[in-house]
Structures are given as C-alpha cells and as structure tokens.
C-alpha atoms as a PDB file:
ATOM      1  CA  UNK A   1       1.510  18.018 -12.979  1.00  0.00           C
ATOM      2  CA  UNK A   2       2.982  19.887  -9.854  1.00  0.00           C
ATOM      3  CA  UNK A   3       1.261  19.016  -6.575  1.00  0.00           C
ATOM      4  CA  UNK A   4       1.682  21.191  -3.095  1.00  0.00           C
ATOM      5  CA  UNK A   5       2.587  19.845  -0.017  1.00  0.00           C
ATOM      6  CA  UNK A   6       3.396  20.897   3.407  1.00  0.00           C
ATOM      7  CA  UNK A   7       5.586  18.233   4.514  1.00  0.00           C
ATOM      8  CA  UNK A   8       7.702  17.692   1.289  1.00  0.00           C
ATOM      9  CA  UNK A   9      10.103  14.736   3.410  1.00  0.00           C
ATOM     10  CA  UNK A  10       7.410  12.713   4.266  1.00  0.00           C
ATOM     11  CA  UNK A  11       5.557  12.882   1.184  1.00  0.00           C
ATOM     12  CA  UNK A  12       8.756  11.832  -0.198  1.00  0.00           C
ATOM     13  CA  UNK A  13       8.858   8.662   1.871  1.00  0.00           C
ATOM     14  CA  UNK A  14       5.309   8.056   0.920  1.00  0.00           C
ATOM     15  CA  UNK A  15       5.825   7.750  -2.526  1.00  0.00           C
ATOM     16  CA  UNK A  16       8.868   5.174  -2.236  1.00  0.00           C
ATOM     17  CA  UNK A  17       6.947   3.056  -0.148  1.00  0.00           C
ATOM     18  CA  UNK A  18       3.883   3.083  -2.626  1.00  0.00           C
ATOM     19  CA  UNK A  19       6.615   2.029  -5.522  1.00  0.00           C
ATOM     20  CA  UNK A  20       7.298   5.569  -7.461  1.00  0.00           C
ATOM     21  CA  UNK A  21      10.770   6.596  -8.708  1.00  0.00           C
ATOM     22  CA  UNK A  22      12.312   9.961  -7.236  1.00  0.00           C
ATOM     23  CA  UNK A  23      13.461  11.161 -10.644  1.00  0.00           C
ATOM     24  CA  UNK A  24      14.785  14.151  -9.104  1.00  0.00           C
ATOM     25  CA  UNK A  25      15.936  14.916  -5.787  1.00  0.00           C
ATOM     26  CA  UNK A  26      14.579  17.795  -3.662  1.00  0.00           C
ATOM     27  CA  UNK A  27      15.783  21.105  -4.807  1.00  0.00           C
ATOM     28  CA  UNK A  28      15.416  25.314  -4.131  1.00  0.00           C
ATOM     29  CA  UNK A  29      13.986  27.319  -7.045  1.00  0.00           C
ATOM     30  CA  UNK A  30      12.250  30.611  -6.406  1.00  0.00           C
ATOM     31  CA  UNK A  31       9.539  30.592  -4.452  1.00  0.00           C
ATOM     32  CA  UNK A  32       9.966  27.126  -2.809  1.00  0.00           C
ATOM     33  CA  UNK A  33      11.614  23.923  -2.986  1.00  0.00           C
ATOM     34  CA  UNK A  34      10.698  20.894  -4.837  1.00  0.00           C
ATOM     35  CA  UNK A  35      10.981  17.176  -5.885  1.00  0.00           C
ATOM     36  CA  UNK A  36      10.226  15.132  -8.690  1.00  0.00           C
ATOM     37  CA  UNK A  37       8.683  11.582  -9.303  1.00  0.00           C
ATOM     38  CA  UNK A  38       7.034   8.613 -11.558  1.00  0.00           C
ATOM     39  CA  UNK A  39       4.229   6.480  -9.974  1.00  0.00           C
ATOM     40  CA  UNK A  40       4.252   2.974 -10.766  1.00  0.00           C
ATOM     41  CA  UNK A  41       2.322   3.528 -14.564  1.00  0.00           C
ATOM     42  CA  UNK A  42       5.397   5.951 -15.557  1.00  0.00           C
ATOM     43  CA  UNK A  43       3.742   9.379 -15.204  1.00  0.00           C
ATOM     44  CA  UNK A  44       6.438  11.994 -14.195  1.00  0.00           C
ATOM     45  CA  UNK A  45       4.708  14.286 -11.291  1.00  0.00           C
ATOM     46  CA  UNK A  46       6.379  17.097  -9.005  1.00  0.00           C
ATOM     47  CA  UNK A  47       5.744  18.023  -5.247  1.00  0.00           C
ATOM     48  CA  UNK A  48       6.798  21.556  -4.059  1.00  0.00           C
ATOM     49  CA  UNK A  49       6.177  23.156  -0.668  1.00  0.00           C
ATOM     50  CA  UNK A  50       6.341  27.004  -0.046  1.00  0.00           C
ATOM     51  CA  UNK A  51       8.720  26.009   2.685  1.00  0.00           C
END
C-alpha cells in the first residue's frame, strides 16, 4: 500500500517514534519522492509526496 503525504520528513519521524522499521530510505522516482516502512505487525507500507 502507498500512502501520500505532504510532509514526507515528519511523517518519517512519526513512524519511528510509533515503533515501524524504515525499510527503505527516502528516494526520487518520477513523479515524486518516496520512503518505505513496516509497522510494528510486519506489513511493508510506502509514503510518497509530489514534492
């Protein structure tokens, strides 16, 4: 699942201090830039922003 955010750097710090994993650190790909995570139960999620 790939959610959108705004503020991809403070989501980012949101989700360590609610115990995910960055699995991947933020990157460019076209059309944005993006990050990757796992929540606490293991499910691998993304976060991209259009900016």
């Amino acid at each position: 699942m790939i959610l959108y955010s705004k503020n991809l750097e403070a989501v980012q710090e949101k989700v360590r201090q609610a115990g995910g994993t960055i699995t991947k650190d933020t990157f460019s790909f076209p059309g944005g830039r993006r990050f990757h995570l796992a929540d606490p139960a293991g499910n691998e999620l993304a976060i991209w922003s259009d900016k």
